[in-house]
Protein backbone atom coordinates (compact mmCIF):
# COMPACT_ATOMS: atom_id res chain seq x y z
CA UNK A 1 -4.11 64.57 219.02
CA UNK A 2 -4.16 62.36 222.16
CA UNK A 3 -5.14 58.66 222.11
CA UNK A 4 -6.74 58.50 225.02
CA UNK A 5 -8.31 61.87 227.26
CA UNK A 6 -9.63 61.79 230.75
CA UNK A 7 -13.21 62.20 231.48
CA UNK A 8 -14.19 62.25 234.87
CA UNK A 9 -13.82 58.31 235.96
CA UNK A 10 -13.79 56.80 232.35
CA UNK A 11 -11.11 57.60 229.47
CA UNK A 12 -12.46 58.56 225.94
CA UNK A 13 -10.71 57.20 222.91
CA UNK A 14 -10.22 59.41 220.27
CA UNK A 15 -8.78 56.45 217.99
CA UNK A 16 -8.76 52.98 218.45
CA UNK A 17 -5.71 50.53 217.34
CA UNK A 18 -6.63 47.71 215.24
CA UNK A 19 -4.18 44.75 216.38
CA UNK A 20 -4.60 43.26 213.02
CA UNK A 21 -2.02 40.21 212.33
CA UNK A 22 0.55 42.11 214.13
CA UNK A 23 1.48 38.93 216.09
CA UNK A 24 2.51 37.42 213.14
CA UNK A 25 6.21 38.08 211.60
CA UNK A 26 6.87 40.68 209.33
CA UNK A 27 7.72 38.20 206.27
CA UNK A 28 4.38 36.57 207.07
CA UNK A 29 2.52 39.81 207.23
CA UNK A 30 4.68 40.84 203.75
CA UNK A 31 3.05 37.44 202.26
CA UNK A 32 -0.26 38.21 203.53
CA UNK A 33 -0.26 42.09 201.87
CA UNK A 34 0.47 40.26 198.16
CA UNK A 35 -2.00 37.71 198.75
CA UNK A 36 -4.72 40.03 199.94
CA UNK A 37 -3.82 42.31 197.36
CA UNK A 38 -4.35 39.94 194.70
CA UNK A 39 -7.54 38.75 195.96
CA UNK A 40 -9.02 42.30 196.59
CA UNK A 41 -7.99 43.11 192.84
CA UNK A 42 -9.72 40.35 191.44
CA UNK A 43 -12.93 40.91 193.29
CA UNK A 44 -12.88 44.58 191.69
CA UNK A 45 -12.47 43.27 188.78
CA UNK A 46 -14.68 40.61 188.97
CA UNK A 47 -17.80 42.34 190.01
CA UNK A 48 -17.00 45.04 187.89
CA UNK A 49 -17.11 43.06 185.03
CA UNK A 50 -20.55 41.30 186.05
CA UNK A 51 -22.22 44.84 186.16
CA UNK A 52 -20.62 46.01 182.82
CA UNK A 53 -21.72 43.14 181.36
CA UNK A 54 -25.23 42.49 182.48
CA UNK A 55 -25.77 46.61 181.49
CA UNK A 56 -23.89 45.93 178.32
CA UNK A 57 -25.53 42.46 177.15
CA UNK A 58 -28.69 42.50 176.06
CA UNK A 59 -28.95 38.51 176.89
CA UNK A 60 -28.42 39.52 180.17
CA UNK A 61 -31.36 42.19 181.08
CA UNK A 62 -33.29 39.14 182.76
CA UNK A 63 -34.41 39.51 186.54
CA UNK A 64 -31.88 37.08 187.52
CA UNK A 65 -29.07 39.39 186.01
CA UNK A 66 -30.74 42.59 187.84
CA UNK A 67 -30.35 41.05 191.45
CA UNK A 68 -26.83 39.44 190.29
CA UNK A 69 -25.86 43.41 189.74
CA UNK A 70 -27.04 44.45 193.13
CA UNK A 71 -24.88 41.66 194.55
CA UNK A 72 -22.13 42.61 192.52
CA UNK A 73 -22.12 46.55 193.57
CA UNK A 74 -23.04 45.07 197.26
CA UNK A 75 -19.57 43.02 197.28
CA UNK A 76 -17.96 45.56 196.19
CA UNK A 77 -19.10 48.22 198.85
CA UNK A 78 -18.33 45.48 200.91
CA UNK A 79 -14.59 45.06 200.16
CA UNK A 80 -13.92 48.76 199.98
CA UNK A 81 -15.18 49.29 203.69
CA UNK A 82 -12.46 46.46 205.01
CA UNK A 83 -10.00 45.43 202.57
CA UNK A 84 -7.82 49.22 201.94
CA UNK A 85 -7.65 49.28 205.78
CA UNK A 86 -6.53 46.07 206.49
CA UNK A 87 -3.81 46.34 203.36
CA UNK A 88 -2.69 49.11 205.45
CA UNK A 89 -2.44 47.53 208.37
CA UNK A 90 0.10 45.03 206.49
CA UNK A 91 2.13 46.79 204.65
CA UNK A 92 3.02 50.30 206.10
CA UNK A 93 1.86 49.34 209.85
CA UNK A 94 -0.50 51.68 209.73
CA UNK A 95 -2.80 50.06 212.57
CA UNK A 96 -4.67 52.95 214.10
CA UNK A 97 -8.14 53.89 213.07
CA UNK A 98 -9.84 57.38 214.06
CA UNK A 99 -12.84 56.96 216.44
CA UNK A 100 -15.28 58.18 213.57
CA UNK A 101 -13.42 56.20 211.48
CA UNK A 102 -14.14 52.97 213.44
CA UNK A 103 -17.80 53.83 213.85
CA UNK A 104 -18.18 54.24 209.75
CA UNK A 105 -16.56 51.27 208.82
CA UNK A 106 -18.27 49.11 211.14
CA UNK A 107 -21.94 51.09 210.15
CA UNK A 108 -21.03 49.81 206.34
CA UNK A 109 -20.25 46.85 207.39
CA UNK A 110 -23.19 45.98 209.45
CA UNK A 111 -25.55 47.43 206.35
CA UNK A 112 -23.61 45.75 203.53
CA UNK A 113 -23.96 42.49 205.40
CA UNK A 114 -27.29 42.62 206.22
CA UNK A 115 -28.23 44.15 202.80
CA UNK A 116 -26.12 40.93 201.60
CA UNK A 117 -28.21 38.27 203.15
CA UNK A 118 -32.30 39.96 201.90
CA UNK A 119 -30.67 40.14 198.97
CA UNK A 120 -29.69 36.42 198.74
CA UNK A 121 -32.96 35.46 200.08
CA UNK A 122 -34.35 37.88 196.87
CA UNK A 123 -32.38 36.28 194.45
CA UNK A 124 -33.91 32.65 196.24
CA UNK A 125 -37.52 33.95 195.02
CA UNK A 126 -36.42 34.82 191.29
CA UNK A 127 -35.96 31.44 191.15
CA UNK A 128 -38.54 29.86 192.60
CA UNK A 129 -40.35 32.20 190.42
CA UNK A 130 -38.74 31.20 187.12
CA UNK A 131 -38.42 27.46 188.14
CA UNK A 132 -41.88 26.74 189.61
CA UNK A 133 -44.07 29.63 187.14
CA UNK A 134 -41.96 30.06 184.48
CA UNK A 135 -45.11 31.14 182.00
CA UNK A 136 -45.72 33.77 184.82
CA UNK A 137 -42.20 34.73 185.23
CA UNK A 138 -41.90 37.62 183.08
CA UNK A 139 -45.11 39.44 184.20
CA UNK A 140 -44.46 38.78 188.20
CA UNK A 141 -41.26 39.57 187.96
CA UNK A 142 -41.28 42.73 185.98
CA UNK A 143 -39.04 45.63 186.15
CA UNK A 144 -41.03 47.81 188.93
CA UNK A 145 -41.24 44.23 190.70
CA UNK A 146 -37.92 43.83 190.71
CA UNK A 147 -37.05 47.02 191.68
CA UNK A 148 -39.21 47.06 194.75
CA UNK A 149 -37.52 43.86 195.62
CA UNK A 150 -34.20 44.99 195.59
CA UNK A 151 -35.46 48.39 197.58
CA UNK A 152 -36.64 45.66 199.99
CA UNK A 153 -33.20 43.83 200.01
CA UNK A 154 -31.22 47.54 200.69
CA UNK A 155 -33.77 49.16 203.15
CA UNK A 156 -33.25 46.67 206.28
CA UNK A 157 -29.63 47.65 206.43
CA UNK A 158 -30.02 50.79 207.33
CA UNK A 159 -31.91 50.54 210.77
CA UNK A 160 -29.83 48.29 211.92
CA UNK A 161 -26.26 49.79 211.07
CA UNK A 162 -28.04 52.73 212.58
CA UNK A 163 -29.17 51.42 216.03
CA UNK A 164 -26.19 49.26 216.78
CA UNK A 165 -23.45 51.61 215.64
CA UNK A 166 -25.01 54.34 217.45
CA UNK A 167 -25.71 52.78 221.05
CA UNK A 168 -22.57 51.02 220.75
CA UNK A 169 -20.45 54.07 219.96
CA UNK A 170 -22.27 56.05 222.98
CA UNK A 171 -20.99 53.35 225.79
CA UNK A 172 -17.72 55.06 227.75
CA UNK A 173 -14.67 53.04 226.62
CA UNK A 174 -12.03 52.97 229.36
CA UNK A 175 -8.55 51.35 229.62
CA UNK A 176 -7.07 49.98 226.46
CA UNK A 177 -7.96 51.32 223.09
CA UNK A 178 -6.42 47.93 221.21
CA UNK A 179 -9.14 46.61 219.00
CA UNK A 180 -8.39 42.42 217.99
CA UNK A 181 -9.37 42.55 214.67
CA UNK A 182 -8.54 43.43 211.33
CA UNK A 183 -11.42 45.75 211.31
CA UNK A 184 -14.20 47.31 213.17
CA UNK A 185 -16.32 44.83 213.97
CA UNK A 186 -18.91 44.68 217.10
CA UNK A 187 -17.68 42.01 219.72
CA UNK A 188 -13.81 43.35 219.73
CA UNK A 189 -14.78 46.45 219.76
CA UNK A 190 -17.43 45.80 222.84
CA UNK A 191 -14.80 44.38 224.98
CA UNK A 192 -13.72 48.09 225.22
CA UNK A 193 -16.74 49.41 227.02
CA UNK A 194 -16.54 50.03 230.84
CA UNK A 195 -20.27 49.86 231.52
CA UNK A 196 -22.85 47.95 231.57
CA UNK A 197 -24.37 46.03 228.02
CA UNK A 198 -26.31 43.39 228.60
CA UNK A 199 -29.13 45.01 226.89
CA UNK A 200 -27.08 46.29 223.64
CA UNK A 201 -25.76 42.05 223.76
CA UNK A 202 -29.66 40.82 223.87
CA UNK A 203 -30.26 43.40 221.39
CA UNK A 204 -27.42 42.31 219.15
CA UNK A 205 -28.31 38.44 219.37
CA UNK A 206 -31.79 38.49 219.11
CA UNK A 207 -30.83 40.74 215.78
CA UNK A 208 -28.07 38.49 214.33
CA UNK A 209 -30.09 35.84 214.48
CA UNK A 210 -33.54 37.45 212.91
CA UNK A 211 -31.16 39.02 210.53
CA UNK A 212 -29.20 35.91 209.29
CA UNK A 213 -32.61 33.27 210.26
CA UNK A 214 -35.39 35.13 208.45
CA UNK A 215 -34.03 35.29 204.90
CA UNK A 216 -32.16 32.00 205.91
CA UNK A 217 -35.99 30.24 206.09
CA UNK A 218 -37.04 32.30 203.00
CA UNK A 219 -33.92 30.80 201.46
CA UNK A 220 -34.91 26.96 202.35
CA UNK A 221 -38.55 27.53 201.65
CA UNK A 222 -37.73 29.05 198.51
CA UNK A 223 -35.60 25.58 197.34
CA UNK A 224 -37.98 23.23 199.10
CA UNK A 225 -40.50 23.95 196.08
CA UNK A 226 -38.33 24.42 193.83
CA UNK A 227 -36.48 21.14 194.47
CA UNK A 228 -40.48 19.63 194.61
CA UNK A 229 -40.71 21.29 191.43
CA UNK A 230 -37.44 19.97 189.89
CA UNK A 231 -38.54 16.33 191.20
CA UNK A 232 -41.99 16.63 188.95
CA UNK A 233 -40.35 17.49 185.74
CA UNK A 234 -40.15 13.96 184.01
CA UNK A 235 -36.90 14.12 181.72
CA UNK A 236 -33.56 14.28 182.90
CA UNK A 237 -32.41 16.86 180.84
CA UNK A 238 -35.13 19.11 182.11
CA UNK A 239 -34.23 18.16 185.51
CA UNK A 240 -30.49 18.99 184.84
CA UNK A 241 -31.47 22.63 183.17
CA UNK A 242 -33.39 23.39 185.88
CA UNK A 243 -30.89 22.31 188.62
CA UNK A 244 -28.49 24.76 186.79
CA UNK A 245 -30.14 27.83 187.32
CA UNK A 246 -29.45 27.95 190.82
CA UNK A 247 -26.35 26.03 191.31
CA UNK A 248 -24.74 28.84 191.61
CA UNK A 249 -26.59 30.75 194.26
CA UNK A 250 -26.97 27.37 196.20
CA UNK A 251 -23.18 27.85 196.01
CA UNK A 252 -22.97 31.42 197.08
CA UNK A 253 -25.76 30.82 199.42
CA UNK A 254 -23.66 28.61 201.18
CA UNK A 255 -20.80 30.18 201.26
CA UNK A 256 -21.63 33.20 202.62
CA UNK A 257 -24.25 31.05 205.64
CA UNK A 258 -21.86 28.96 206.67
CA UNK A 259 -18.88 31.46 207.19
CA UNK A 260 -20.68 33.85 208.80
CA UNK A 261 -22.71 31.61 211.20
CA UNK A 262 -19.44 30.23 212.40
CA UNK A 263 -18.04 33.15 213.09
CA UNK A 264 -21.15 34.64 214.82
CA UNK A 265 -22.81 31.75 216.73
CA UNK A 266 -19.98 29.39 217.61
CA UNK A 267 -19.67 29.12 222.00
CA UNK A 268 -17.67 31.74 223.12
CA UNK A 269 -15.10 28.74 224.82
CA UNK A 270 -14.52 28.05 221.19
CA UNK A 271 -14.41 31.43 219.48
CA UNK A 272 -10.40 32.25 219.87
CA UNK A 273 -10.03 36.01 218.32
CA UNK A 274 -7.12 34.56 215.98
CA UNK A 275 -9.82 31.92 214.54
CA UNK A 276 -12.59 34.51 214.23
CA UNK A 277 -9.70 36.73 212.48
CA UNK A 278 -9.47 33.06 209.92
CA UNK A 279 -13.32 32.80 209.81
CA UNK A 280 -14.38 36.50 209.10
CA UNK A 281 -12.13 36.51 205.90
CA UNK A 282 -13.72 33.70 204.53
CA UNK A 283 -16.57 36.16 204.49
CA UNK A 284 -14.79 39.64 204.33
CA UNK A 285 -12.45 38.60 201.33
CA UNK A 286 -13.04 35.27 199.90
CA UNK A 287 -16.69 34.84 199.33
CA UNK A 288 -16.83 38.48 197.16
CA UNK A 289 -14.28 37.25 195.35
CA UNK A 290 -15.54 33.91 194.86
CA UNK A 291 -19.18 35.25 193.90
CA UNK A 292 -18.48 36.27 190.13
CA UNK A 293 -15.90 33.25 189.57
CA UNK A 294 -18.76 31.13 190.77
CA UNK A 295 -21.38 32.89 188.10
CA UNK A 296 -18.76 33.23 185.63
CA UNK A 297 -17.23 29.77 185.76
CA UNK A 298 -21.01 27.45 186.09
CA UNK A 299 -23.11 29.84 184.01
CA UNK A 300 -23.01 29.57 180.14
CA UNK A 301 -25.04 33.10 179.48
CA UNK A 302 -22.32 34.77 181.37
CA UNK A 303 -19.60 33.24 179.61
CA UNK A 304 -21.11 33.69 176.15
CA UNK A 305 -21.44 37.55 177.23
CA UNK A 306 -18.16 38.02 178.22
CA UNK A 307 -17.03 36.38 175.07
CA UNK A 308 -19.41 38.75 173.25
CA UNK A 309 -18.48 41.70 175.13
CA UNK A 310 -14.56 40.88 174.77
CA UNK A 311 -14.96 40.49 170.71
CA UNK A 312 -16.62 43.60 170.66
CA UNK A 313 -14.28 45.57 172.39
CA UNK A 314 -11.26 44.13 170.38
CA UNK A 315 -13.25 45.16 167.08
CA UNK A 316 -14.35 48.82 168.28
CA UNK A 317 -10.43 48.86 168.94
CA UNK A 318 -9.43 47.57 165.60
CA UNK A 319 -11.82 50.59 164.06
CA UNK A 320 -10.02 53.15 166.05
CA UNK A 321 -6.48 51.82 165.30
C-alpha cells in the first residue's frame, strides 16, 4: 500500500510515521524500551490490583473505593492506547501508524483524558461529601448516586473525542506524513494539514481549557470547604484523619494538572516538540503508574486489604496443595 497517493492538488496519507525518539541513539532508545517496559508493567499491575481488591474486599465497597476503580480501569485504557505503540516504536523500529490507526488512538486518547479529569473532579465531591456531611454521607452518596456520577465522569469524553477526531481527520494532509510524537496526539498531527484551521484551533482551545478549567474549579471549590471544614474540627488528631483522606487525590490531582497544563498551555516560543515529548510522559506513563503506588503507599485500608487479600490467596493455595 502506498504512503502517500495523489489527489488532485493535495496528497492523502494512508499512514502516518510517528518520529518517536528516533533522534536519539539506538543504545539510548534500547534503555528507554526496558525502562518503559517496566513502568507500563507495573501500572497493569498496579491498577489491576486496586480493582481486584476493592471488588474482592469487603472494607473496600465504600464510594471512595467505587470512583478509585473507575480511575483504575481509566489508567489503564489509558496506557493500552499509547504505551504498546510507543514500545514498538523502540524496540523493533516499528514507527509507522495506519491512518485509521492514528485517528483511534488519538479518539481514546482524547476520551480517556477527558474522562480522567470529571472523574478527578468526582472523586473531589466524595470527599467533600464524607469530610464536610459525613452523617449524610452514606445516604447522598449511595450506590445509584454514585453510579450516575461516574456515568457523568465517562459521558463528556465521548463528544469531544468525537468532534475533534473527526474534523481533524477530514482536513487534506499534504507534504510530509512524519508525525513528532510518540503518539497521535492533536498539535503534531495538525501541522500536517494543508488548509485552513483556525476554526478547528479556536475550537480546540476554547475546549482544552473548559475541559481541564471546569472540573479544575470544581476541584478547588470542592477543597476550599473541605479545608474550611478541616480548620473547624478542634483536635489535632481529627484534623490529621481528616487531612488523610484526600492526601492522596490532592496528590494525584496534582500530578495529573500540572503535567498536562504544561504541556498544553505553555507559549508556543517555549513548547520545543522534544520537551512536549518529556512533558506528555509525565502524563502518558508516569502519573498511571504513580496513581495506585500513591493509594497503596499513603492509605492504610488499602494496605490492610492487600495484606488480607494476599493471606487469603496463600491459604486457598495451601488447601489446594
Amino acid at each position: 500500500m502506498p504512503i502517500l497517493t495523489a489527489m488532485g492538488n493535495w496528497t492523502r496519507i494512508n499512514e502516518f510515521i510517528l518520529m518517536s525518539f528516533s533522534s536519539l541513539p539506538t543504545e539510548i532508545q534500547s534503555l528507554l524500551f526496558l525502562t518503559f517496559l517496566t513502568v507500563y508493567l507495573v501500572t497493569l499491575l498496579g491498577n489491576s490490583l486496586i480493582i481486584l481488591v476493592t471488588l474482592a474486599d469487603p472494607m473496600l465497597h465504600s464510594p471512595m473505593y467505587f470512583f478509585l476503580r473507575n480511575l483504575s480501569f481509566l489508567e489503564i485504557g489509558f496506557n493500552l492506547v499509547i504505551v504498546p505503540k510507543m514500545l514498538g516504536t523502540l524496540l523493533a523500529q516499528d514507527t509507522t501508524i495506519s491512518f485509521l490507526g492514528c485517528a483511534t488512538q488519538m479518539y481514546f486518547f482524547f476520551f480517556f483524558g477527558v474522562a480522567e479529569c470529571f472523574l478527578l473532579a468526582t472523586m473531589a465531591y466524595d470527599r467533600y461529601v464524607a469530610i464536610c456531611s459525613p452523617l449524610h454521607y452514606p445516604v447522598i452518596m449511595n450506590q445509584r448516586t454514585r453510579a450516575k456520577l461516574a456515568a457523568a465522569s465517562w459521558f463528556p469524553g465521548f463528544p469531544v473525542a468525537t468532534v475533534q477526531t473527526t474534523w481533524l481527520f477530514s482536513f487534506p494532509f499534504c507534504g510530509t506524513n512524519k508525525v513528532n510524537h510518540f503518539f497521535c496526539d492533536s498539535p503534531p498531527v495538525l501541522r500536517l494539514v494543508c488548509a485552513d484551521t483556525a476554526l478547528f484551533e479556536i475550537y480546540a482551545i476554547v475546549g482544552t481549557i473548559l475541559v481541564v478549567m471546569v472540573p479544575c474549579l470544581l476541584i478547588l471549590c470542592s477543597y476550599t470547604l473541605i479545608a474550611a471544614a478541616i480548620l473547624k474540627i478542634p483536635s489535632a488528631k481529627g484534623k490529621h484523619k481528616a487531612f488523610s483522606t484526600c492526601s492522596s487525590h490532592l496528590l494525584v490531582v496534582s500530578f495529573f494538572y500540572i503535567s498536562s497544563s504544561l504541556t498544553y498551555f505553555r507559549p508556543k516560543s517555549n513548547n520545543s516538540p522534544d520537551s512536549k515529548k518529556l512533558l506528555s510522559l509525565s502524563y502518558t506513563v508516569v502519573t498511571p503508574m504513580l496513581n495506585p503506588i500513591i493509594y497503596s503507599l499513603r492509605n492504610s485500608e488499602v494496605k490492610n486489604a492487600l495484606s488480607r487479600t494476599f493471606h487469603r490467596v496463600l491459604a486457598l493455595r495451601n488447601c489446594i496443595l
